[in-house]
Protein backbone atom coordinates (compact mmCIF):
# COMPACT_ATOMS: atom_id res chain seq x y z
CA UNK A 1 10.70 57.00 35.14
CA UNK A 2 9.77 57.10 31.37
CA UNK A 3 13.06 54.18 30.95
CA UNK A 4 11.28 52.54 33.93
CA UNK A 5 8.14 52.58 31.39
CA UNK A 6 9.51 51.66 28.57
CA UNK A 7 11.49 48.27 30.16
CA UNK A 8 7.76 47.72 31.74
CA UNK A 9 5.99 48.54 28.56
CA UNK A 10 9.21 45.80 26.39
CA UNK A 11 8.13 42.97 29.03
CA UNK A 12 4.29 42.91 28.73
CA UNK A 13 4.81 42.74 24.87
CA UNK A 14 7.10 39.85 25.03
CA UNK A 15 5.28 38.48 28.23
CA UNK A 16 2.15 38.51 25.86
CA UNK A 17 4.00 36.60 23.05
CA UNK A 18 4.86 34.14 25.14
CA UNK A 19 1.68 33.54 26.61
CA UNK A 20 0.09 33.67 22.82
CA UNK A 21 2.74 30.56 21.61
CA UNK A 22 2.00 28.51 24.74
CA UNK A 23 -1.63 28.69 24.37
CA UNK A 24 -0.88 27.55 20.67
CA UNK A 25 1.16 24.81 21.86
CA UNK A 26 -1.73 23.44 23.76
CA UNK A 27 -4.08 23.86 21.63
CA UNK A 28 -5.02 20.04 20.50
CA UNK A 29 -4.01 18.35 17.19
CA UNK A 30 -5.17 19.26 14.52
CA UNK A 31 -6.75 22.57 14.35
CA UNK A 32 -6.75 22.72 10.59
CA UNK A 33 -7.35 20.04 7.96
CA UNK A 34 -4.45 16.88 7.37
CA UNK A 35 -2.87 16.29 3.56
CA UNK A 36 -2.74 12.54 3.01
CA UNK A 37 -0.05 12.05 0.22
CA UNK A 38 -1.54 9.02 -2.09
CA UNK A 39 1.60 8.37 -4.18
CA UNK A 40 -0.68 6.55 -6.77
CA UNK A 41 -3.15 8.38 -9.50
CA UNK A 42 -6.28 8.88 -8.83
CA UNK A 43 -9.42 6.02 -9.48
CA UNK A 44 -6.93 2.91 -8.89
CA UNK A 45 -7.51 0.31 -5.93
CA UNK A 46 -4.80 2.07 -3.44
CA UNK A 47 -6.33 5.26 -4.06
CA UNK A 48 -10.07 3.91 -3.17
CA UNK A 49 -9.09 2.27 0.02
CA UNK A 50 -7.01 5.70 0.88
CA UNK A 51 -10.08 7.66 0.20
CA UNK A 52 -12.30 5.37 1.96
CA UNK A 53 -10.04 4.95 4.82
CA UNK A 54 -9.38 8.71 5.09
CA UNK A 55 -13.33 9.64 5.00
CA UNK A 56 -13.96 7.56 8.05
CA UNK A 57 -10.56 9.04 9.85
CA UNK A 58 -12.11 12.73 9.60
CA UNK A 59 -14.94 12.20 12.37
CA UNK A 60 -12.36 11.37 15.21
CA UNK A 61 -9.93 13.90 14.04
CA UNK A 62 -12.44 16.16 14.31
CA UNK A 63 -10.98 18.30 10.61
CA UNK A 64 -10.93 16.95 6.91
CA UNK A 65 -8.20 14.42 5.47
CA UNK A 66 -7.32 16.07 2.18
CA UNK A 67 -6.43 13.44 -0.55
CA UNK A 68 -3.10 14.87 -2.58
CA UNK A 69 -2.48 12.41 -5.50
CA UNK A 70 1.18 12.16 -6.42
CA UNK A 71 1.82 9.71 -8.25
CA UNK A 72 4.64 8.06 -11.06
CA UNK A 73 8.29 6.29 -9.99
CA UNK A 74 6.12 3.59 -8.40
CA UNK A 75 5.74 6.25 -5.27
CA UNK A 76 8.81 7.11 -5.12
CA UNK A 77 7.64 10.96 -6.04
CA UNK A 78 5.06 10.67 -3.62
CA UNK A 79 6.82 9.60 -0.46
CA UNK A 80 10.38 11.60 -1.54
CA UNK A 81 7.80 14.54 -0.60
CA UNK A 82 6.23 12.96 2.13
CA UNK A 83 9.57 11.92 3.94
CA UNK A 84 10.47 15.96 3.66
CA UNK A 85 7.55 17.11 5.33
CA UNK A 86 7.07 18.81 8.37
CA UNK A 87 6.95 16.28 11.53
CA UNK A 88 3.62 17.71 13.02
CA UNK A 89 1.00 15.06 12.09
CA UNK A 90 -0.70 17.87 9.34
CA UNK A 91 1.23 15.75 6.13
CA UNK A 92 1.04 12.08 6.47
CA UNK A 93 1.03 9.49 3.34
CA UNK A 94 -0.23 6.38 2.30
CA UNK A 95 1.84 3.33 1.22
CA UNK A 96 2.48 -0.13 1.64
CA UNK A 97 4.37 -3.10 -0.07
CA UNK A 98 5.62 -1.55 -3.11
CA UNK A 99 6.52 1.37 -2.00
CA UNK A 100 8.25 0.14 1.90
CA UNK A 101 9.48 -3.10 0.71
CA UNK A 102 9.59 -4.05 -3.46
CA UNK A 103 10.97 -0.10 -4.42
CA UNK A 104 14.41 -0.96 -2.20
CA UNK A 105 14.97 -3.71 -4.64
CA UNK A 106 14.01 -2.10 -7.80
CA UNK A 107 16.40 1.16 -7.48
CA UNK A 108 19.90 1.42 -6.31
CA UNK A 109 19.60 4.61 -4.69
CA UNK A 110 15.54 5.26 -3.30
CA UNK A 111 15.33 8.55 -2.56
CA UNK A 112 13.74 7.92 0.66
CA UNK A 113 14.06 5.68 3.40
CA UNK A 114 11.14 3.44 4.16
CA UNK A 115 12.59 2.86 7.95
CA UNK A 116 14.50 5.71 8.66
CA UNK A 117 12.31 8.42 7.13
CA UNK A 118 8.68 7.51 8.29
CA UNK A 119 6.77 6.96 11.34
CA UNK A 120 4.46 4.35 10.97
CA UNK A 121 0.47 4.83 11.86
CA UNK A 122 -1.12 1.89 11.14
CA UNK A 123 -2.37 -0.78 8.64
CA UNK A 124 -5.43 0.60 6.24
CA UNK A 125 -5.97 -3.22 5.03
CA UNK A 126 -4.41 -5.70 2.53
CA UNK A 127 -5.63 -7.58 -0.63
CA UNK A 128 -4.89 -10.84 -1.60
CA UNK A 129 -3.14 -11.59 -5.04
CA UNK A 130 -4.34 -13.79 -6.96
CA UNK A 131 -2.94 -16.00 -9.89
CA UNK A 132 -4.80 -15.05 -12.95
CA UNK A 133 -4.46 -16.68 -16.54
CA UNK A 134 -6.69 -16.04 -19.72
CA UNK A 135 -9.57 -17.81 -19.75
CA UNK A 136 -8.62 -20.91 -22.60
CA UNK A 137 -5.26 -21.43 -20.45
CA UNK A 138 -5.10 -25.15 -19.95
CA UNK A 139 -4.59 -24.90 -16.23
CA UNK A 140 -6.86 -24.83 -12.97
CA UNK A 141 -4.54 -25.06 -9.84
CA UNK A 142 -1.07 -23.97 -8.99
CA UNK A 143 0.14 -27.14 -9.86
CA UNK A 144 -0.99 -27.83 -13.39
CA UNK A 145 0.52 -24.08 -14.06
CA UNK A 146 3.90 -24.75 -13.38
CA UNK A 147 3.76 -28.05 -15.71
CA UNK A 148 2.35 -25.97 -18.17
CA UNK A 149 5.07 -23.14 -17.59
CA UNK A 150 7.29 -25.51 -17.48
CA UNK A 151 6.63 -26.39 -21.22
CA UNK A 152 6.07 -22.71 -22.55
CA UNK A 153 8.43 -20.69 -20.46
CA UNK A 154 10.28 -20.07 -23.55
CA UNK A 155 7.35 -17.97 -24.95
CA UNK A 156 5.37 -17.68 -21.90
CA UNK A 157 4.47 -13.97 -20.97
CA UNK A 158 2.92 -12.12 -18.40
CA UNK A 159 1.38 -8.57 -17.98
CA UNK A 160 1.64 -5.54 -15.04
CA UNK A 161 0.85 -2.59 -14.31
CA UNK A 162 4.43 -1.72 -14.71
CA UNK A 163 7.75 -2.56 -13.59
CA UNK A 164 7.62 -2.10 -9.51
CA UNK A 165 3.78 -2.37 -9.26
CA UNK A 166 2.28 -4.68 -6.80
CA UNK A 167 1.29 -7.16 -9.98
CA UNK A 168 4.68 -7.10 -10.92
CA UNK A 169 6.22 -8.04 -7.64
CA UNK A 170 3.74 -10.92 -6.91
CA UNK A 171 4.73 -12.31 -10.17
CA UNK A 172 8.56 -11.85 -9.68
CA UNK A 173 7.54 -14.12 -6.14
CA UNK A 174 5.84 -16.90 -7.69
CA UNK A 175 8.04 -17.41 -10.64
CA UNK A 176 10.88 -17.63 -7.71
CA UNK A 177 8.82 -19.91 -5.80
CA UNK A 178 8.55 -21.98 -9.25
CA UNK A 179 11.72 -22.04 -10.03
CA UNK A 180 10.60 -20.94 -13.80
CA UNK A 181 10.73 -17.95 -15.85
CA UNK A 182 8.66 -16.09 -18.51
CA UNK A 183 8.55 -12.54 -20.38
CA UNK A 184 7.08 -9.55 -18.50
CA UNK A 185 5.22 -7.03 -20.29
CA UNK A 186 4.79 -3.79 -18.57
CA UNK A 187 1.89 -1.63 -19.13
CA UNK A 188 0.78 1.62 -17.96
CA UNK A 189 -1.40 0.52 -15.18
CA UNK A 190 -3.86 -2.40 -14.31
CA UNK A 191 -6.73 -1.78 -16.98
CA UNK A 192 -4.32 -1.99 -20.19
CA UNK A 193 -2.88 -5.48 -18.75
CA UNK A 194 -6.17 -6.76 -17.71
CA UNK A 195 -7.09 -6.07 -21.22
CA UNK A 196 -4.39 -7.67 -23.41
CA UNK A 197 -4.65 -10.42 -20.95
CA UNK A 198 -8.59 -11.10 -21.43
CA UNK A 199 -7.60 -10.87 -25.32
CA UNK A 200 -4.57 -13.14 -25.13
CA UNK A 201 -1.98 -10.93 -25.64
CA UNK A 202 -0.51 -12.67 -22.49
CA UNK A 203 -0.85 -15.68 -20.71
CA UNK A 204 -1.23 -14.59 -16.92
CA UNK A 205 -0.90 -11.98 -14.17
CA UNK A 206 -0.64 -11.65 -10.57
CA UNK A 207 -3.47 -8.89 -9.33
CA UNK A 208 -5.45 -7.89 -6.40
CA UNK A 209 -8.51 -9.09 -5.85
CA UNK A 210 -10.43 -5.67 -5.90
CA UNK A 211 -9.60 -5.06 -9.63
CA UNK A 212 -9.73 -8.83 -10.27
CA UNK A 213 -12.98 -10.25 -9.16
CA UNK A 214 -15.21 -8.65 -11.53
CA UNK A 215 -13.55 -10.14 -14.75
CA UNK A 216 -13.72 -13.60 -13.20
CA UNK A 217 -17.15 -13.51 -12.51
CA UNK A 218 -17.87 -12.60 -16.23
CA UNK A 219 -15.44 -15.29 -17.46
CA UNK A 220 -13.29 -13.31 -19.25
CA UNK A 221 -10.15 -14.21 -17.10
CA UNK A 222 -9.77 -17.29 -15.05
CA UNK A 223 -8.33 -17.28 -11.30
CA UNK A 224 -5.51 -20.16 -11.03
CA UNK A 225 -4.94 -20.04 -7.73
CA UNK A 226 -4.81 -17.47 -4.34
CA UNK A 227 -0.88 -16.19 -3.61
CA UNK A 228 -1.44 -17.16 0.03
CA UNK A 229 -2.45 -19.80 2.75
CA UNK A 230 -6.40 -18.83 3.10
CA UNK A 231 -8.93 -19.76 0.28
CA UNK A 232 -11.34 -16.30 -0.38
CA UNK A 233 -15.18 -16.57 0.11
CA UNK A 234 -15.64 -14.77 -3.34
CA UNK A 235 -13.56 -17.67 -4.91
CA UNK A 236 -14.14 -21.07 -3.11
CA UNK A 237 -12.96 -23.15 -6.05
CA UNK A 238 -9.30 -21.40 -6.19
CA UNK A 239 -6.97 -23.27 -4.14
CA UNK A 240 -4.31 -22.07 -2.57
CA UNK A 241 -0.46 -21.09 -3.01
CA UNK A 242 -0.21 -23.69 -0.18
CA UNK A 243 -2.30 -26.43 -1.22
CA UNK A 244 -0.61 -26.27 -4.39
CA UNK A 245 2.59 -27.21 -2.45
CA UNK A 246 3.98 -23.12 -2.20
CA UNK A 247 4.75 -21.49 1.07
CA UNK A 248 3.71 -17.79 -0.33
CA UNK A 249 1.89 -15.48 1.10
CA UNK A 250 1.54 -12.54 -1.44
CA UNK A 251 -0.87 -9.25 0.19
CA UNK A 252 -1.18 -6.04 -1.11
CA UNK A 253 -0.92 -4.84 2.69
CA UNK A 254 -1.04 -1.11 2.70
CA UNK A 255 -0.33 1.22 5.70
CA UNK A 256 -0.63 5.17 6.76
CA UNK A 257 3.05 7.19 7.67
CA UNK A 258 3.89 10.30 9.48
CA UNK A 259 7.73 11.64 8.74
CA UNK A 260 9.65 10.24 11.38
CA UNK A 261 10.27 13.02 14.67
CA UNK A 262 6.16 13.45 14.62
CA UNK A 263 5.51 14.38 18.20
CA UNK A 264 3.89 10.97 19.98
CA UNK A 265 0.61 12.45 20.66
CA UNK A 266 0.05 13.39 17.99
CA UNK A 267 1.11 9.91 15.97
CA UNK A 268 -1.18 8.73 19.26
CA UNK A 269 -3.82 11.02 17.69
CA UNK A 270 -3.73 9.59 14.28
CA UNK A 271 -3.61 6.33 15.54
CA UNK A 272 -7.04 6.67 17.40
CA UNK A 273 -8.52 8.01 14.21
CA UNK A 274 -7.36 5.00 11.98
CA UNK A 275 -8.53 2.54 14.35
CA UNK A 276 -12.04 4.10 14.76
CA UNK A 277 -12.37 4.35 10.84
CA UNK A 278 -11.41 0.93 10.09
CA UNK A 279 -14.00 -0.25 12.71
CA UNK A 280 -16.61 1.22 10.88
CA UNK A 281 -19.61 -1.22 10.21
CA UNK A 282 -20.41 0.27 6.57
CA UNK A 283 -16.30 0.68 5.66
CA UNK A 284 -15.62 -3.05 6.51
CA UNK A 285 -18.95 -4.26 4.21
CA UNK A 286 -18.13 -2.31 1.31
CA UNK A 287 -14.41 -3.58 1.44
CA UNK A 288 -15.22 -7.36 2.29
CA UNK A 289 -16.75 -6.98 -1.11
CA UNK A 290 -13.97 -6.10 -2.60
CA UNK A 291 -12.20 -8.74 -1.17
CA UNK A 292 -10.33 -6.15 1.38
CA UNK A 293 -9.43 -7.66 4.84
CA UNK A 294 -8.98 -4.09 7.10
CA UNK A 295 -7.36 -5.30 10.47
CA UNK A 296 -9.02 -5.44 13.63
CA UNK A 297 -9.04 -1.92 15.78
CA UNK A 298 -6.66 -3.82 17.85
CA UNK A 299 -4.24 -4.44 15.37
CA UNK A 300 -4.10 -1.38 13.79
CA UNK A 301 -0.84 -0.44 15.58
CA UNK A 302 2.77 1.37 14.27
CA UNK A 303 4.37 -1.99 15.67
CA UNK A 304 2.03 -4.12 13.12
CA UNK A 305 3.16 -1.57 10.00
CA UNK A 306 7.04 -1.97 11.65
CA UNK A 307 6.67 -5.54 11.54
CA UNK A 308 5.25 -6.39 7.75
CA UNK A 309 7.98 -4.19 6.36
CA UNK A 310 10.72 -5.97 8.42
CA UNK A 311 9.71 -9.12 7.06
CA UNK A 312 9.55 -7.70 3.61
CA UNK A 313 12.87 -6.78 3.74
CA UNK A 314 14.01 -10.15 5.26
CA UNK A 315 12.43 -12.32 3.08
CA UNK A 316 11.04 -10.52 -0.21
CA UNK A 317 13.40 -8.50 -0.81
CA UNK A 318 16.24 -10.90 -1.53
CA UNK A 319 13.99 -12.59 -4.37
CA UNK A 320 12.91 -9.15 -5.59
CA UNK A 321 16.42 -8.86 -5.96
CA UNK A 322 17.85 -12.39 -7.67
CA UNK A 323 14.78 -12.11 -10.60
CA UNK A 324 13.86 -8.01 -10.50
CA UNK A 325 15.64 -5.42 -12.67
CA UNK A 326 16.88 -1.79 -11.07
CA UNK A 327 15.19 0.90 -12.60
CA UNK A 328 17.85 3.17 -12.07
């Protein structure tokens, strides 16, 4: 009788546990607040559309997106964490064209893989590069520039925010497209090259237009021309890449990840959340003024994220490759 107990007693303990982890495997994602990994420093224009992106994500989730700034190694340190995370939707990252596409030209051996290692979320919006040049630069269209680097490539230079970064890879794109060359000059972020380049220090950049409108509108730079096929309602006079007889189409496009294995409803739940947040009357004014296109709701879909990095790779990468330098 008392073994008859005991065995009784053993199964309504573990009959208990079991109950207790089913009813915590129902319970709906997430119960407790998500890390976003921002593999950038804080107060630059990835980190500001993360943040503002993230804000408007927490309403639908129903708990908190908690910004974790990790930046250096153009991401790399970042999403090498990221990728190691646990696949239940409570880490996810931020990245896009730098870090998916430019970094798997730029080191021999990336320490993640941008395809293999992440589950794709959805689109958070992409800038458009622009051509800039300082402001006594003797050119005004795409055109005009590569006559006039043409002439000077010998001692022509141009500024970054570092070997890797977004300005460098636009850059590395045109000059391809060109068919010219000219000195880069890496700094430690966008300020220090905006800088050097509104003193002359250099003679152009390539830069997004959230960092870069401001500085034309005081006339300290000049914009040359937009790295893409649509002219920007902040700067009607700057033709195009195309119109200047260029086929490029340079974005800052930037996307949210969830380690790949993340269960689908719960990469179904994060979804949901993005889309809502980029729909957001007050989100899409204040980026439109920075010259942000978010996507539609619609088109804020994994297979949209799947298919800008698969074009990266087919057709940037190979130029990233024949002008870029391995940093390892």
């Amino acid at each position: 009788m008392i073994r008859f107990l005991r065995l009784a007693g053993s199964l309504a303990v573990l009959s208990a546990g079991l109950l207790a982890a089913s009813g915590a495997i129902a319970q709906p994602f997430p119960t407790r607040p998500v890390t976003l990994i921002v593999p950038f420093p804080a107060g630059g224009p990835s980190d500001a559309l993360a943040r503002a992106v993230a804000q408007k994500m927490a309403a639908p989730l129903g708990q908190p997106v908690v910004i974790e700034n990790l930046g250096g190694a153009n991401g790399v340190i970042g999403l090498a964490k990221a990728s190691k995370a646990a696949a239940d939707g409570y880490t996810i990252s931020f990245g896009g064209i730098g870090t998916h596409v430019a970094n798997l030209a730029l080191y021999k051996k990336l320490a993640y893989d941008p395809v293999a290692d992440f589950a794709p979320i959805g689109p958070a919006g992409a800038a458009p590069m622009l051509l800039l040049a300082r402001a006594d630069l003797p050119a005004n269209d795409l055109r005009e520039f590569g006559a006039w680097l043409a002439k000077h490539k010998d001692r022509a230079s141009y500024g970054s925010a570092g070997v890797g970064s977004i300005s460098h890879y636009g850059c590395v794109l045109l000059l391809s497209s060109l068919g010219q060359n000219a000195t880069h000059v890496p700094y430690k972020g966008v300020a220090p090259a905006v800088n050097d380049l509104m003193g002359g220090q250099t003679d152009f950049m390539c830069d997004q237009t959230t960092t870069a409108l401001p500085q034309i509108a005081g006339g300290r730079i000049k914009a040359i021309a937009v790295l893409s096929g649509t002219r920007l309602a902040q700067l009607p006079r700057a033709a195009t890449a195309t119109e200047g007889g260029h086929a490029l189409d340079v974005r800052s496009w930037n996307a949210f990840f969830a380690p790949r294995g993340t269960p689908q409803p719960v990469l179904a739940k994060l979804t949901g959340a993005l889309q809502q947040a980029v729909a957001d009357p007050a989100l899409r004014k204040q980026m439109e003024g920075l010259g942000v296109d978010l996507p539609a709701p619609a088109d804020a879909t994994p297979a949209a994220v799947a298919a800008l990095i698969a074009r990266g790779i087919r057709d940037d990468v190979p130029a990233l490759k024949a002008k870029g330098q391995y940093l390892d």
